[in-house]
Protein backbone atom coordinates (compact mmCIF):
# COMPACT_ATOMS: atom_id res chain seq x y z
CA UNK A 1 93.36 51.77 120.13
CA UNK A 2 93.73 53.70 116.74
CA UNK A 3 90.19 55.04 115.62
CA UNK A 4 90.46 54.01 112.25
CA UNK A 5 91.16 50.33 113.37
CA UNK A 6 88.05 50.31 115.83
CA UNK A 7 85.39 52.04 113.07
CA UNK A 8 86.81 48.91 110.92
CA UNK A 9 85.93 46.24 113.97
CA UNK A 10 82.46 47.55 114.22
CA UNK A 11 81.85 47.13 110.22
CA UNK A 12 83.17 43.94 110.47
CA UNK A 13 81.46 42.98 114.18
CA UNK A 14 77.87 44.30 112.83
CA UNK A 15 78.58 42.70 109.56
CA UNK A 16 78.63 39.64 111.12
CA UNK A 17 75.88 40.58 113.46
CA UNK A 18 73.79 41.03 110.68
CA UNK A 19 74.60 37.59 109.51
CA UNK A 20 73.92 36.12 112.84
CA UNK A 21 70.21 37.60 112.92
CA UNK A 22 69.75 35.59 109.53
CA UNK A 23 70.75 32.61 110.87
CA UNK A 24 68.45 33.52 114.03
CA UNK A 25 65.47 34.30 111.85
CA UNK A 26 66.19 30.68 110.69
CA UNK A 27 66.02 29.09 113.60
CA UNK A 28 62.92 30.70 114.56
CA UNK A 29 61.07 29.78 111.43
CA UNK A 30 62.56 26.06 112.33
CA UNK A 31 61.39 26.08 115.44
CA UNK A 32 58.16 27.22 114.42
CA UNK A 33 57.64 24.65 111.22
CA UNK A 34 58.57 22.26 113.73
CA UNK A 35 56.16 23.08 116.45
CA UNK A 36 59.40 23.29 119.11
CA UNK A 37 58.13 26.75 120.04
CA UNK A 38 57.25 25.16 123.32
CA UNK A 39 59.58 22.74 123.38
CA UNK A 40 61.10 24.24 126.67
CA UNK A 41 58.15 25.21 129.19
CA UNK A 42 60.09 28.24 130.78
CA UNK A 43 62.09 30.97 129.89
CA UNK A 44 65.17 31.61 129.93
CA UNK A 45 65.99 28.02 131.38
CA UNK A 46 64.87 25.13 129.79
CA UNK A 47 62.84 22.46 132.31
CA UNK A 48 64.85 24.53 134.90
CA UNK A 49 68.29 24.18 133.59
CA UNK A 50 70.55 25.73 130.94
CA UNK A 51 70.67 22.46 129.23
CA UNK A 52 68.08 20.52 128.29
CA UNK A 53 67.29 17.48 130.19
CA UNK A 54 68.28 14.06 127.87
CA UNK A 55 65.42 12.01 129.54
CA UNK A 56 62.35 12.20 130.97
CA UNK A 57 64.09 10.84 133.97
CA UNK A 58 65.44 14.37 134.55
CA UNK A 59 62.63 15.87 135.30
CA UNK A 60 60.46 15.93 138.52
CA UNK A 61 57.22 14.51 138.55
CA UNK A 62 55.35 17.63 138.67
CA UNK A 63 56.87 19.41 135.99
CA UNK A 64 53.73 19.71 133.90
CA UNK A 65 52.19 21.67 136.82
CA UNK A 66 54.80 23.09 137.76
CA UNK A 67 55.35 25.14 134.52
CA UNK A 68 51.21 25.34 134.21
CA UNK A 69 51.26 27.51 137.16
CA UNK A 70 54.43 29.84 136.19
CA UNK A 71 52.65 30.51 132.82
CA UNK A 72 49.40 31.35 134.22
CA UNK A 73 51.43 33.54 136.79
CA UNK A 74 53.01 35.33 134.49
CA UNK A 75 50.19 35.65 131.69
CA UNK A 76 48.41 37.69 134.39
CA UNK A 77 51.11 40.08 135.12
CA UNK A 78 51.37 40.66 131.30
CA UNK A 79 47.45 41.57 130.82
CA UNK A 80 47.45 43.39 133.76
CA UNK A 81 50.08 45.29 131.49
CA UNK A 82 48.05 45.49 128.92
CA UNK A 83 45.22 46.87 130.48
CA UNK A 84 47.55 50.16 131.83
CA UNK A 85 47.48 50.49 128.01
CA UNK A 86 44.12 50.01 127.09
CA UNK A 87 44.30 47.19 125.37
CA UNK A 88 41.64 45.38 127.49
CA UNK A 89 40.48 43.14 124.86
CA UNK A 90 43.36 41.70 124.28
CA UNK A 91 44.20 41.27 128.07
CA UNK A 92 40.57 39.45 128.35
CA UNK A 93 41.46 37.22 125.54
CA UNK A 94 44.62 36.17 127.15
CA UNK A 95 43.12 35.66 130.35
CA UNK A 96 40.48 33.64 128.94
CA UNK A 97 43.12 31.66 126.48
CA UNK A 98 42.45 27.84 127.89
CA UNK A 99 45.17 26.30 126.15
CA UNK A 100 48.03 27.57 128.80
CA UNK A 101 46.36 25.19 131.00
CA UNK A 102 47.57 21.98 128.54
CA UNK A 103 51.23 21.36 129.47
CA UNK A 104 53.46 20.10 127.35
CA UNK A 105 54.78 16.49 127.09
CA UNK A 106 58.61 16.26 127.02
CA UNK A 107 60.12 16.09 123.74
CA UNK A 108 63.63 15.59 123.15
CA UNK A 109 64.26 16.90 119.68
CA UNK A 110 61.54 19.82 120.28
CA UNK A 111 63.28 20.65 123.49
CA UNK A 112 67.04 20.77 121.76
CA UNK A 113 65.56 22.62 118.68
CA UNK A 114 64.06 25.19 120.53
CA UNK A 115 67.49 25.51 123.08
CA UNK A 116 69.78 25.87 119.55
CA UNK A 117 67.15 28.54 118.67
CA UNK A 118 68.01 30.52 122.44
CA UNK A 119 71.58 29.43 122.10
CA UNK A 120 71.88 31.42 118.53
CA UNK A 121 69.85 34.47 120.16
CA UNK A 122 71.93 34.71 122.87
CA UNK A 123 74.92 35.05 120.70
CA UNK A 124 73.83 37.60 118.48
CA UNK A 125 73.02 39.47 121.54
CA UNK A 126 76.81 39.38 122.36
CA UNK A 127 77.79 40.42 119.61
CA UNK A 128 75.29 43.75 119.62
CA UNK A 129 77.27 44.71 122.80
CA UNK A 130 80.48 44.71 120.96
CA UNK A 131 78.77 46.37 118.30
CA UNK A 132 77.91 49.24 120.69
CA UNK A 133 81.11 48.86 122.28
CA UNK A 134 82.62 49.67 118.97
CA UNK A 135 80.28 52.02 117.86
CA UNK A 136 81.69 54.39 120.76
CA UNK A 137 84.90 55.30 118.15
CA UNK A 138 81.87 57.50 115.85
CA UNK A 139 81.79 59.81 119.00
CA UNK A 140 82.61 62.64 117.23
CA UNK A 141 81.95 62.12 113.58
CA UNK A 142 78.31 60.27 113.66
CA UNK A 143 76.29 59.65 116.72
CA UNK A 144 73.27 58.51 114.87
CA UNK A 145 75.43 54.75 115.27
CA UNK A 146 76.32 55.31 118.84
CA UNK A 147 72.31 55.44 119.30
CA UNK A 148 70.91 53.42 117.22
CA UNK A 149 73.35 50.43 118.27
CA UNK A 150 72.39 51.50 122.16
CA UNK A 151 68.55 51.23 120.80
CA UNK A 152 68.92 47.97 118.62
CA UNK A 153 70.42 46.69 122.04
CA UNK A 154 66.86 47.52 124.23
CA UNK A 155 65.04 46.57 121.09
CA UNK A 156 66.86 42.93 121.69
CA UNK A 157 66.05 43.17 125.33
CA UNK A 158 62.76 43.94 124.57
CA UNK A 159 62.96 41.44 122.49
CA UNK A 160 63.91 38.68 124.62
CA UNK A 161 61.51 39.25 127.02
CA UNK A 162 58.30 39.27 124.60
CA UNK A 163 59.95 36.14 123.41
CA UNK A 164 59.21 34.84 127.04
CA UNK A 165 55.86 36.16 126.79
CA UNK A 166 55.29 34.00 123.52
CA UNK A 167 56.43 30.98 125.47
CA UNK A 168 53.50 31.72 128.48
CA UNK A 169 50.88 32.30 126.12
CA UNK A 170 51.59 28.97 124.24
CA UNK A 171 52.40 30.80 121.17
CA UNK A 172 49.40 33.37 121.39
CA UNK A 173 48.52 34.40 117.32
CA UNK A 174 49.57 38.37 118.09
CA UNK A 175 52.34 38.18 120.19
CA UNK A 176 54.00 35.70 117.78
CA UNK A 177 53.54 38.33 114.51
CA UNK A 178 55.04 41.03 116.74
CA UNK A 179 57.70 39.21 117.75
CA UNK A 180 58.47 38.82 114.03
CA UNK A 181 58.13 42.26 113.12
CA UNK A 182 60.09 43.38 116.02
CA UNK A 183 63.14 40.85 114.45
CA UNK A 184 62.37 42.47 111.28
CA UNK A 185 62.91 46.01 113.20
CA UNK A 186 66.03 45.09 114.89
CA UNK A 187 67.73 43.75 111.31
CA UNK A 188 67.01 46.81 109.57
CA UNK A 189 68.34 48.94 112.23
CA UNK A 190 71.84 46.91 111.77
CA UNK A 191 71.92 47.27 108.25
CA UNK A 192 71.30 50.68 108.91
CA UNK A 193 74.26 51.30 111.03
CA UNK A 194 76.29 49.25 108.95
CA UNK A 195 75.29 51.21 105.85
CA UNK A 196 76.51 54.54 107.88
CA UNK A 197 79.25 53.57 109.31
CA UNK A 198 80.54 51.91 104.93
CA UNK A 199 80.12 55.40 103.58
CA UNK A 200 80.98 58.24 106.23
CA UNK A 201 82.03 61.26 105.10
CA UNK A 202 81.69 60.26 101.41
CA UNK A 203 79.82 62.57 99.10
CA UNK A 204 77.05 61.50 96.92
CA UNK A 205 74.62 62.98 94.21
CA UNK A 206 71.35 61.65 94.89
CA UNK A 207 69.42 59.77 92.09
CA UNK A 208 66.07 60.46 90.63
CA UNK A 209 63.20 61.02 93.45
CA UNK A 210 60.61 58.34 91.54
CA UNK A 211 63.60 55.78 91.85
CA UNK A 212 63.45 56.33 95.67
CA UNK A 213 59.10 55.92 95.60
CA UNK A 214 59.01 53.14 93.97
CA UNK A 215 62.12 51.55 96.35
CA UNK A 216 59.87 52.14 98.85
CA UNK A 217 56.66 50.95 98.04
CA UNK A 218 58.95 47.67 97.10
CA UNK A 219 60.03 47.71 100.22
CA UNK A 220 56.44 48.49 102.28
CA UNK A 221 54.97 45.80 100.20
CA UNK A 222 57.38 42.85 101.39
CA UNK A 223 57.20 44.23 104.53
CA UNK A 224 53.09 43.79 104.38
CA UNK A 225 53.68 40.41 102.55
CA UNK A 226 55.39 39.03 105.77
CA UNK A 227 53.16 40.30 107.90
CA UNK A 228 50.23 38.31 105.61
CA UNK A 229 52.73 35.44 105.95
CA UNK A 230 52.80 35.19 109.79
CA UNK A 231 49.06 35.39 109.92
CA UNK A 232 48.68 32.77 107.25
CA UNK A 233 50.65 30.45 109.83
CA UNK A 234 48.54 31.54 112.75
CA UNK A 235 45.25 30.53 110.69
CA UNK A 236 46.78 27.58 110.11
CA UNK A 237 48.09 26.76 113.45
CA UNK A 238 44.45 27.51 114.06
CA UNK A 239 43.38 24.97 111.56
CA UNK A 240 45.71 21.93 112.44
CA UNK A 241 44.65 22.51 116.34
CA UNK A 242 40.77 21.75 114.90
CA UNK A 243 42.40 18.60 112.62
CA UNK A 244 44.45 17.49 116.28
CA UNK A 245 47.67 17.49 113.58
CA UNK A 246 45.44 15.26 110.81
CA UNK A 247 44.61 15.84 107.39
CA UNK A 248 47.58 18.07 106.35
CA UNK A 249 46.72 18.10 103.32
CA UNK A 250 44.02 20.65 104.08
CA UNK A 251 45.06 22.88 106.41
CA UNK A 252 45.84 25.50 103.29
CA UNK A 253 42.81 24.98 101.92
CA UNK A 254 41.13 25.75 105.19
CA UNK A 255 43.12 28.81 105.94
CA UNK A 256 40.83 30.67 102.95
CA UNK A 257 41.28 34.27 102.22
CA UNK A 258 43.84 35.18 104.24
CA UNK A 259 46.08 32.65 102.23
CA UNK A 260 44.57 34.11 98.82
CA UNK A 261 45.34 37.76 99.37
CA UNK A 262 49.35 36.48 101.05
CA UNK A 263 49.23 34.50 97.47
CA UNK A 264 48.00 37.61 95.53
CA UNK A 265 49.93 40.03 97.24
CA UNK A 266 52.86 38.45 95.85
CA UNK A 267 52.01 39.63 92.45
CA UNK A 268 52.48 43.27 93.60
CA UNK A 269 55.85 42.08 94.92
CA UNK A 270 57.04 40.96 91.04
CA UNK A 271 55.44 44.07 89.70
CA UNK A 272 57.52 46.53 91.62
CA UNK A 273 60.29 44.76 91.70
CA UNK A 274 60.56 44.72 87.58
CA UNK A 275 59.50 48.05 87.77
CA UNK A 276 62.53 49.25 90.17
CA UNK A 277 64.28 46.63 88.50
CA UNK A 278 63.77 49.00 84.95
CA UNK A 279 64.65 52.15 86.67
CA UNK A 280 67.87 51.15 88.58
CA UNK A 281 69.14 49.50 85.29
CA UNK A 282 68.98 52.71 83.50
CA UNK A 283 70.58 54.64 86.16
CA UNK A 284 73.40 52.36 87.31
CA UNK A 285 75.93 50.50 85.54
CA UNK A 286 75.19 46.82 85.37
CA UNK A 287 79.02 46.43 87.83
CA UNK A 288 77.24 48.36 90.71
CA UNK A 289 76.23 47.25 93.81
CA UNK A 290 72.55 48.64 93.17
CA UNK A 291 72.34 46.19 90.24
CA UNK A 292 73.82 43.53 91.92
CA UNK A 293 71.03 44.04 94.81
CA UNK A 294 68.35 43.57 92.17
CA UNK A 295 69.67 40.89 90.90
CA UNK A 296 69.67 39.14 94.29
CA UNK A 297 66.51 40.75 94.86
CA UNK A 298 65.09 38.75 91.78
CA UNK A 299 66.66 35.45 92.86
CA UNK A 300 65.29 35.50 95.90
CA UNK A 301 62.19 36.28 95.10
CA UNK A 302 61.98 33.66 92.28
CA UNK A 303 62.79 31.02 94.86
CA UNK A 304 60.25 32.50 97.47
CA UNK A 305 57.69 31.60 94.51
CA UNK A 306 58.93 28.27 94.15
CA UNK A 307 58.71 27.97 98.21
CA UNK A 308 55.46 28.67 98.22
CA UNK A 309 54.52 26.60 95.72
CA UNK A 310 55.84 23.86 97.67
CA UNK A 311 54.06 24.75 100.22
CA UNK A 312 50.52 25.45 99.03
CA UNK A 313 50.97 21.66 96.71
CA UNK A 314 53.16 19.92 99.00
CA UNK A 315 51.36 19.72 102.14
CA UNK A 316 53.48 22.35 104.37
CA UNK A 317 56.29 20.32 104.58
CA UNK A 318 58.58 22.09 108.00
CA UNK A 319 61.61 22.65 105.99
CA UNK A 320 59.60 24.19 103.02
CA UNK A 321 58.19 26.59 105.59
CA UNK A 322 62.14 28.00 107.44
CA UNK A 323 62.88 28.39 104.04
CA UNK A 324 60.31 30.74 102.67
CA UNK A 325 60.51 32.63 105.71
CA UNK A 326 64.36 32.90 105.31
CA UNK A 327 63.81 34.18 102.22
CA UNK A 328 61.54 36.81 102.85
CA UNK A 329 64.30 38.64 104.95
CA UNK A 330 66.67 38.29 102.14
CA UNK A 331 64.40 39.92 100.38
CA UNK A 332 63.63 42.68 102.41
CA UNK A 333 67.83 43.22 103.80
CA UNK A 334 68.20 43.02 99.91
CA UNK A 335 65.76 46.21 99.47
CA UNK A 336 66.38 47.97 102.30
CA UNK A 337 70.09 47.99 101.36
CA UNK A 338 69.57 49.00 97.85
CA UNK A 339 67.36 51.64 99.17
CA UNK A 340 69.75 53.47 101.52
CA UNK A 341 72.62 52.78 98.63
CA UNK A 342 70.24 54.36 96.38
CA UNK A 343 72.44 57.46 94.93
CA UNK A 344 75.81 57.68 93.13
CA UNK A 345 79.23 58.24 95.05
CA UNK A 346 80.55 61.74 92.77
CA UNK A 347 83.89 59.97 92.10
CA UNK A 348 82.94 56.04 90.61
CA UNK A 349 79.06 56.86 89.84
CA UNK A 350 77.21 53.46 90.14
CA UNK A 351 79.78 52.04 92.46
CA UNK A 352 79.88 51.60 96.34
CA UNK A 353 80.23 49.23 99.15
């Protein structure tokens, strides 16, 4: 096959990929609004199968158990790892972590939402192999792609199985943020590849160095704003298992500071964002892809306000919550993007890909 005609399958096949890790990020933030993160017991079947069971009927009468035992099983095996690392606190913690020994009734919709949720990983995975596949055609003109695709591909492996450790430790508070971050990781690395593979060989005249620190701390602050985000949802995971599910109405109330400095960080968000906002204006052309980033930048953000709004007034309604977390990656693709795009080509300055 032509090389010219594979480089364009892999822009278009990570392209897509990238998409597909939106819509994954999605699910997950569904799944965990909706409390399906357990919805299927065992991993990578669900209740044994790779469909989920319609009725209760399906399943033996020793499931519960059954599923008990291959948690507890496995969450030894995993603190065992974590003690070859030192991490013996945490391996204690999870040893000592009660709740694996609650099994989960059967619940239809949980059980389906949290299959979709596989069903959509498993796809994006598929099409990171063809990206890699692809990614073979840069052989000779840019390797970085050829390894970062291989490493975006372990990273997913990885991946995958620390999702199966979130699903034996019940959802354990710091597995569940790392598994986020790690999703954050992998997205970043496909918008990296992407970003190479759009402007090989093109020259470029970099812009001014203070536009490029103050992309950054942009970017390092949304980064530290989700982070603040998934522990704002563990604390309050934390507080509606002390309510038993009751008096929703407090649980952000409860959560205390952790939810004040997530709500006050996103004042530094705004501030560097208008600030980058300023500086990009005056160096780009108000056509160019860097503005255009902004712009989407400042949507985005705008409607992560109103989100969370919603969510601190509203109760924490589930769809409120996939939403604000969706959002956040926009937000961070959006200024990741921009920063990598964050010079001028030499022949159209102020427009690119």
């Amino acid at each position: 096959m032509n090389i010219s005609i594979t480089k364009n399958r892999f822009q278009q096949v990570n392209f897509l990929t990238i998409a597909l890790l939106f819509v994954l990020i999605l699910a997950g933030g569904v799944v965990r609004s909706t409390g399906s993160g357990m919805g299927c017991p065992d991993w990578p079947k669900c209740f044994g199968g790779y469909i989920p069971p319609t009725s209760l009927a399906q399943l033996p009468k020793d499931y519960k158990q059954q599923y008990v035992d291959g948690r507890i099983q496995k969450n030894r095996q995993f603190a065992k790892t974590l003690d070859m690392f030192g991490l013996n606190a945490l391996a204690n913690r999870i040893r000592a972590d009660k709740s694996i020994l609650v099994a989960e009734d059967f619940n239809l919709s949980r059980s389906w939402t949290e299959y979709v949720n596989r069903l959509i990983g498993a796809i994006t995975g598929m099409f990171m192999i063809l990206s890699l596949i692809y990614a073979l055609s840069y052989s000779k003109s840019n390797g970085w792609i050829i390894f970062l695709s291989f490493f975006n591909l372990v990273l997913v492996g990885f991946q995958a199985w620390l999702g199966s450790i979130v699903v034996s430790t019940n959802l354990f508070a710091w597995i569940v943020t790392a598994h986020m971050m790690i999703a954050i990781g992998i997205l970043a690395i496909s918008i990296g590849t992407y970003y190479m593979a759009k402007v090989e060989g093109r020259p470029k005249i970099n812009t001014k160095p203070i536009i490029h620190v103050i992309a950054i701390i942009a970017l390092a602050v949304s980064i530290i704003q989700i982070v603040l985000g998934t522990e704002v949802r563990e604390t309050v995971d934390a507080v509606a298992s002390h309510f038993q599910g009751e008096y929703r109405g407090q649980w952000v109330t409860e959560a205390g500071n952790i939810f004040i400095t997530h709500r006050s960080t996103a004042m530094f968000v705004v501030i560097f964002n208008v600030l980058l906002y300023a500086l990009v204006r005056k160096e780009f052309n108000r056509h160019s892809l860097q503005q255009q980033l902004m712009s989407f930048t400042f949507l985005m953000i705008m409607l992560q306000i109103v989100s969370g709004i919603i969510l601190s007034y509203c109760a924490l309604p589930p769809y409120a919550q996939a939403i604000h977390l969706l959002l956040a990656t926009f937000i961070f693709g959006a200024q990741f993007y921009l920063l990598l795009n964050l010079y001028k080509p030499v022949s159209l300055q102020g427009v690119h890909v």
